[in-house]
Protein backbone atom coordinates (compact mmCIF):
# COMPACT_ATOMS: atom_id res chain seq x y z
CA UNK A 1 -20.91 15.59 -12.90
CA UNK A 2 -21.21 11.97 -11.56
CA UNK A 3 -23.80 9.81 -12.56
CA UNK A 4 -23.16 6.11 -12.24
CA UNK A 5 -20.35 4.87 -9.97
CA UNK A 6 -18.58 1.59 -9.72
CA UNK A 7 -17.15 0.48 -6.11
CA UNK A 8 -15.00 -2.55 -6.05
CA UNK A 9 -13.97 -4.14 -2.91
CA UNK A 10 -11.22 -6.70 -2.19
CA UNK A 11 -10.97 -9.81 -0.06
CA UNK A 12 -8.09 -8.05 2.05
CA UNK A 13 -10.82 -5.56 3.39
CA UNK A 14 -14.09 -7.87 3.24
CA UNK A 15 -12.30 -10.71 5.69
CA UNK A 16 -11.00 -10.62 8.95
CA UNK A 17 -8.52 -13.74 9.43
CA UNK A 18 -11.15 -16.72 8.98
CA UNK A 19 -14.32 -14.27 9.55
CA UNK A 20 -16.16 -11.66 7.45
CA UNK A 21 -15.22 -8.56 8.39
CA UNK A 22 -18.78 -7.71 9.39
CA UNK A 23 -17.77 -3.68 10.51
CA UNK A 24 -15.98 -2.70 7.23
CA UNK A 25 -18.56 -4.58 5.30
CA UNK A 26 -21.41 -2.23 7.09
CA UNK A 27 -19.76 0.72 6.79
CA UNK A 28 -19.26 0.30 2.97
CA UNK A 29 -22.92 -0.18 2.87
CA UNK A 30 -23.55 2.80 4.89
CA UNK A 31 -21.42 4.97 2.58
CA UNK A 32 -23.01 3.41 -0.73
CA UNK A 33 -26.40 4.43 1.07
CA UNK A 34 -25.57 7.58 1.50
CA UNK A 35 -23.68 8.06 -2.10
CA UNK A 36 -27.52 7.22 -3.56
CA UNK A 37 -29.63 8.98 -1.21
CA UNK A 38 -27.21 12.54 -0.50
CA UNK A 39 -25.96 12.51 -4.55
CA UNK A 40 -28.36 11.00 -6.36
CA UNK A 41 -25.90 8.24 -7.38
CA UNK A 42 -26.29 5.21 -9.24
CA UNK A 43 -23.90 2.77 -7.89
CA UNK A 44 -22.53 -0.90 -8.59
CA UNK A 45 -20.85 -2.55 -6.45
CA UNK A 46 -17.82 -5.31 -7.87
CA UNK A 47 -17.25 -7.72 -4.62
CA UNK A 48 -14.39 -9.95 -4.32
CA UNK A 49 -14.97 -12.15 -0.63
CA UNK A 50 -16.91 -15.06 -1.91
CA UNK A 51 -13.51 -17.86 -1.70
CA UNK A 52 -12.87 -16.05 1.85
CA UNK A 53 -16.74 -16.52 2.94
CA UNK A 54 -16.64 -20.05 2.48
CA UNK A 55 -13.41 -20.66 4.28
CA UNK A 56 -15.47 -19.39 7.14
CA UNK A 57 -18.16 -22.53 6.55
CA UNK A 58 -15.16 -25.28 5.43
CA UNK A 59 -11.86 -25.27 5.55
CA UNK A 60 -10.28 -26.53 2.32
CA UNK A 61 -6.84 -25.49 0.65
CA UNK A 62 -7.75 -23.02 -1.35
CA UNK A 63 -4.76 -23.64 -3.31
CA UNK A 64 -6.35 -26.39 -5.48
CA UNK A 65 -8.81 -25.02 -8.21
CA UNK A 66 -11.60 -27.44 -7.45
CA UNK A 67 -11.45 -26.71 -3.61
CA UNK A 68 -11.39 -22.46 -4.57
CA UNK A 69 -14.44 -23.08 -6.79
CA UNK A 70 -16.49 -25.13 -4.09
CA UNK A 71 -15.50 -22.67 -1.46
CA UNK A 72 -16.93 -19.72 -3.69
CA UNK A 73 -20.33 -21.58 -4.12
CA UNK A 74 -20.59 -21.72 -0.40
CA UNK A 75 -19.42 -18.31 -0.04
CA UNK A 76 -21.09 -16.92 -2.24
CA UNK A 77 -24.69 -16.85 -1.31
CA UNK A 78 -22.98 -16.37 2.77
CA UNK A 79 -21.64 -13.16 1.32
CA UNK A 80 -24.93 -12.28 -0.78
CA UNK A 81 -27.00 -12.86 2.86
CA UNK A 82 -25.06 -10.13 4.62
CA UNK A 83 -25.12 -7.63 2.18
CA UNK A 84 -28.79 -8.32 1.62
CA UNK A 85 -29.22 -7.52 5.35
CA UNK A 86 -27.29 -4.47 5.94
CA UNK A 87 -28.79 -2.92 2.76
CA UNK A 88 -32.27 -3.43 3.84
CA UNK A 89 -31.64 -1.46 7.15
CA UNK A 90 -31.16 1.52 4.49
CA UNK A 91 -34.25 0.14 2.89
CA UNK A 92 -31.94 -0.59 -0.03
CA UNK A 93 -32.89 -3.39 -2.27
CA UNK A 94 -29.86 -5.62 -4.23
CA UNK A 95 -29.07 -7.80 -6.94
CA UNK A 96 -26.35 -10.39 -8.51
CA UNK A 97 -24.72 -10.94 -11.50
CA UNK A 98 -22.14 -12.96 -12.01
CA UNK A 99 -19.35 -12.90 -14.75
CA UNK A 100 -16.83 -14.69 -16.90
CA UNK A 101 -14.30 -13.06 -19.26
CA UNK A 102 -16.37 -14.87 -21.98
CA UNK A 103 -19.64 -12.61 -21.03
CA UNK A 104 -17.78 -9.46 -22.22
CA UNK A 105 -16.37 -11.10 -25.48
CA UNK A 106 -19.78 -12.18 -26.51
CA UNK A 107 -22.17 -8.77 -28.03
CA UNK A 108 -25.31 -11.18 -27.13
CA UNK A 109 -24.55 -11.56 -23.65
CA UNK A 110 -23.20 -8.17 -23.02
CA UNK A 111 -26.16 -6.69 -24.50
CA UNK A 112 -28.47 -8.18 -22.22
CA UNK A 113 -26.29 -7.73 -19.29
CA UNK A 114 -26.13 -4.47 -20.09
CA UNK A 115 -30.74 -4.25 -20.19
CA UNK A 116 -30.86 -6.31 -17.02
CA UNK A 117 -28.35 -3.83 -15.50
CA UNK A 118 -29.91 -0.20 -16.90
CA UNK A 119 -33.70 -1.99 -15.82
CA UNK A 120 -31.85 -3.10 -11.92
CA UNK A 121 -30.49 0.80 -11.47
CA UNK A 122 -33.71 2.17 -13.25
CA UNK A 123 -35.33 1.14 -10.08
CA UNK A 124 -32.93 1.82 -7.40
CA UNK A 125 -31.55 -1.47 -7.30
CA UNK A 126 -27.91 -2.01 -6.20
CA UNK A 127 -26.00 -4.70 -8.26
CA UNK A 128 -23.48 -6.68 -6.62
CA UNK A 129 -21.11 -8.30 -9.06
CA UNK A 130 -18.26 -10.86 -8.50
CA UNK A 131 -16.83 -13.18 -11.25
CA UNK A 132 -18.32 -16.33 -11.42
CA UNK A 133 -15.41 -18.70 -10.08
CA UNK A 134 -17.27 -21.78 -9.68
CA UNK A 135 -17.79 -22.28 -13.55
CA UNK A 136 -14.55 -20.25 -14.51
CA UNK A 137 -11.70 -22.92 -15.58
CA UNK A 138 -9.22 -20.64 -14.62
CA UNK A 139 -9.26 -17.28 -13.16
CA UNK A 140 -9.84 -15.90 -16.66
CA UNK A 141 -10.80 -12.27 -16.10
CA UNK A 142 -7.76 -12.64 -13.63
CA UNK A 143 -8.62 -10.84 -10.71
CA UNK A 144 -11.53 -8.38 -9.64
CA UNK A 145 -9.77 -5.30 -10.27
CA UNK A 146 -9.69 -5.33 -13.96
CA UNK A 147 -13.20 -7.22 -13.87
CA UNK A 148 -14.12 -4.01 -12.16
CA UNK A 149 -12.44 -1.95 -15.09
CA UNK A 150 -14.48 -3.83 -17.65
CA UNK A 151 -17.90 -3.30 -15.20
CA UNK A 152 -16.75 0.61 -15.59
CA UNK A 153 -16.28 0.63 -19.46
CA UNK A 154 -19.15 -1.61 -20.76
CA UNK A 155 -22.14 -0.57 -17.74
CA UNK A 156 -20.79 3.35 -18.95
CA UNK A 157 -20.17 4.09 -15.33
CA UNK A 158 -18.10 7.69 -15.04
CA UNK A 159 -15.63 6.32 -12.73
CA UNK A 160 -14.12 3.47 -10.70
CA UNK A 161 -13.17 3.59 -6.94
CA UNK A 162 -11.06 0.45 -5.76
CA UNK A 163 -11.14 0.16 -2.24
CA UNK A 164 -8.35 -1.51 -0.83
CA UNK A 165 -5.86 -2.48 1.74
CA UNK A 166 -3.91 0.54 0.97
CA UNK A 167 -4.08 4.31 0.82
CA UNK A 168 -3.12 4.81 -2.67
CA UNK A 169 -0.47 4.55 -4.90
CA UNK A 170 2.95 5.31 -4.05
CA UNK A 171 6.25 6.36 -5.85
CA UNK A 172 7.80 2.81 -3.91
CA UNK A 173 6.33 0.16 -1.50
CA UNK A 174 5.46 1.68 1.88
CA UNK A 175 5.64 -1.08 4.18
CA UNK A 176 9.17 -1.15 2.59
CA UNK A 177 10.31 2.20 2.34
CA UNK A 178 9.46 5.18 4.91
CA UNK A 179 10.26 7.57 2.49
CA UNK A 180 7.63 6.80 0.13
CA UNK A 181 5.21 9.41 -1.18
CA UNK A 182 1.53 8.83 -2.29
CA UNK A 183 0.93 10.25 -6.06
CA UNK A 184 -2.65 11.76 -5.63
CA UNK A 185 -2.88 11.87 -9.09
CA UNK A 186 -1.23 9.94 -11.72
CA UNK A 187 -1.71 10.23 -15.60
CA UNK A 188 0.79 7.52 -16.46
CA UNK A 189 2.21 4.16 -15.51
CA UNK A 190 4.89 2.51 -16.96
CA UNK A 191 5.03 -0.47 -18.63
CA UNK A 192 7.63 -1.66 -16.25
CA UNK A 193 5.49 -1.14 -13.16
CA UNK A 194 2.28 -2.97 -15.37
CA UNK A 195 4.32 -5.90 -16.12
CA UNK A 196 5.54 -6.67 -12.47
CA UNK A 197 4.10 -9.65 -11.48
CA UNK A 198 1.60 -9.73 -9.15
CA UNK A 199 1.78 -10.23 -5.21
CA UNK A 200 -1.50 -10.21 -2.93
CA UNK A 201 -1.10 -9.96 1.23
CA UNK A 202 -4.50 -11.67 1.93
CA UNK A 203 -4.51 -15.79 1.31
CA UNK A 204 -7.37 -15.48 -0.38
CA UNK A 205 -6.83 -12.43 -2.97
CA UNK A 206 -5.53 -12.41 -6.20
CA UNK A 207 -3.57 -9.22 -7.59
CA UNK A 208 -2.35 -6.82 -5.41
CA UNK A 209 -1.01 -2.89 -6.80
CA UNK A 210 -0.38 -4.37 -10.44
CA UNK A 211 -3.75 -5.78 -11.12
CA UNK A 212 -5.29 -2.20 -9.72
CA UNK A 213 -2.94 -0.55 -12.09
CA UNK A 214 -3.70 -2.46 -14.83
CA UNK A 215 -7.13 -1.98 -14.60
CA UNK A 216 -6.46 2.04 -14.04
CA UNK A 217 -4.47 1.90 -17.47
CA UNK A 218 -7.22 -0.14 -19.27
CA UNK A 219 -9.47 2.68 -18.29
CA UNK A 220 -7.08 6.26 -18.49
CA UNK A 221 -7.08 4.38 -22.09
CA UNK A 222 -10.78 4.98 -22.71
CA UNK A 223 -10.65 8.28 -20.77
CA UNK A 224 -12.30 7.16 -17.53
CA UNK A 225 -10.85 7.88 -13.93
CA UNK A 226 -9.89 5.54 -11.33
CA UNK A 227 -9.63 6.37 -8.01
CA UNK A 228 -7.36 4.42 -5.65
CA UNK A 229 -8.19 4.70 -1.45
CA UNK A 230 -8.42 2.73 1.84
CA UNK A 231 -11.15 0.46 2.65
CA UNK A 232 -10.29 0.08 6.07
CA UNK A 233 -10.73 3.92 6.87
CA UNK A 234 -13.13 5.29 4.55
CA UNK A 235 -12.49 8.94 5.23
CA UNK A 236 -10.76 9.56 1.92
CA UNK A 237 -13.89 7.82 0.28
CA UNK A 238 -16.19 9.74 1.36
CA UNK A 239 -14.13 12.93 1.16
CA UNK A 240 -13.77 12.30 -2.08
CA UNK A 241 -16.82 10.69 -3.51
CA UNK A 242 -19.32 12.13 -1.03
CA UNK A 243 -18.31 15.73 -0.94
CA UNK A 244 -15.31 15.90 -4.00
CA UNK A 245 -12.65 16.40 -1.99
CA UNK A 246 -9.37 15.10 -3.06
CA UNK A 247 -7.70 14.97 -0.08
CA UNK A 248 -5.82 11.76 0.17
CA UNK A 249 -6.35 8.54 -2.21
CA UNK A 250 -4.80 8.57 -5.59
CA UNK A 251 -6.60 9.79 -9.19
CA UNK A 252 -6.24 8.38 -12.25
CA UNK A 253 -7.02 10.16 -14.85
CA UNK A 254 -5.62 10.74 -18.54
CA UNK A 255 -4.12 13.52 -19.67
């Protein structure tokens, strides 16, 4: 039985070219309203979008660490604004936090992150959590994905849904091969395919398939499922988190 879910949401599916993609953004609002009011959930929400948002505001190459961290302090609170608005039309009330690797290495910080967060879902509160890039001196959690996985494991959420620009995980790349299959559930990834290096197809993402399977492995390891779906179309979502349906979308779960 599902208590306490974590959503994490990439870049690919929260921009739109040089825009926010302001109809996917709603409707993953709409079904995070409707995962706390129909189930009773507790939900946290792990955004990526912030270096995308402020490309919207200033166009700087995002290339160069300085110009990435400015354009997340502009995005940001852009990103914050818009969530804070389509939550409130469910009457839904939300909060930040923002990380660095260091936060989860230190017991005194993750301690009281982990108070502020029990007292924020205590009262209904949705936290929205990003790393904090403008302070980070290097991507040092290393993408949102596996900051997601550590959300999952330390916050004692009983599961992780990434929603991405794909469908789930396949046997081999399917914009390369027609013949590939989606695994709806996998119980174990090789340490070739976590070793790959990474490849994103938004500008501004980091990761791509190997960061969301490193974070799925980091989790089957403590016995936690991950599950992997679109956040373009959020049928299998809702299928599966809404009414636990596995239809499509890929579970990981251990053995």
């Amino acid at each position: 039985m599902m208590k306490r879910v974590v959503i994490k949401v990439g870049t690919a599916v929260l921009t739109q070219g040089e825009e926010l993609a302001f109809s996917r953004l709603k409707n993953l609002v709409e079904l995070i309203a409707k995962l706390k009011m129909k189930k009773n959930l507790e939900v946290i929400l792990v955004s990526s979008g912030a270096v995308g948002s402020g490309y919207t505001t200033l166009k700087l190459d995002k290339s160069n660490l300085v110009n990435k961290q400015t354009l997340a302090a502009i995005g940001q609170p852009k990103l914050m604004k818009t969530y804070q608005e389509y939550f409130e039309e469910f009457g839904i009330n939300i909060a930040q936090m923002l990380f660095t690797a260091d936060d989860f290495d230190s017991r005194r910080r993750s301690k009281n992150a982990r108070n502020v967060m029990q007292t924020l879902l205590a009262n209904n509160i949705v936290p929205i959590i990003n790393e904090n890039d403008v302070i980070s001196t290097d991507e040092l959690i290393g993408d949102n994905d596996q900051l997601a996985a550590y959300v999952t494991h330390y916050f004692e959420a009983d599961i992780l849904a990434i929603l991405t620009d794909i469908d789930g995980y396949y046997n081999k790349n399917p914009r390369e091969f027609e013949d590939a299959e989606l695994q709806k559930i996998v119980s174990n990834i090789s340490s070739e395919e976590l070793n790959k290096a990474p490849s994103a197809n938004s500008q501004f993402a980091t990761g791509g398939i190997v960061t969301k399977l490193k974070a799925a492995d980091f989790l089957m390891q403590k016995n936690i499922p991950m599950y992997l779906s679109s956040g373009f179309d959020l049928t299998n979502a809702y299928d599966f988190l809404l009414y636990d349906e596995h239809k499509s979308g890929t579970l990981f779960i251990a053995k």
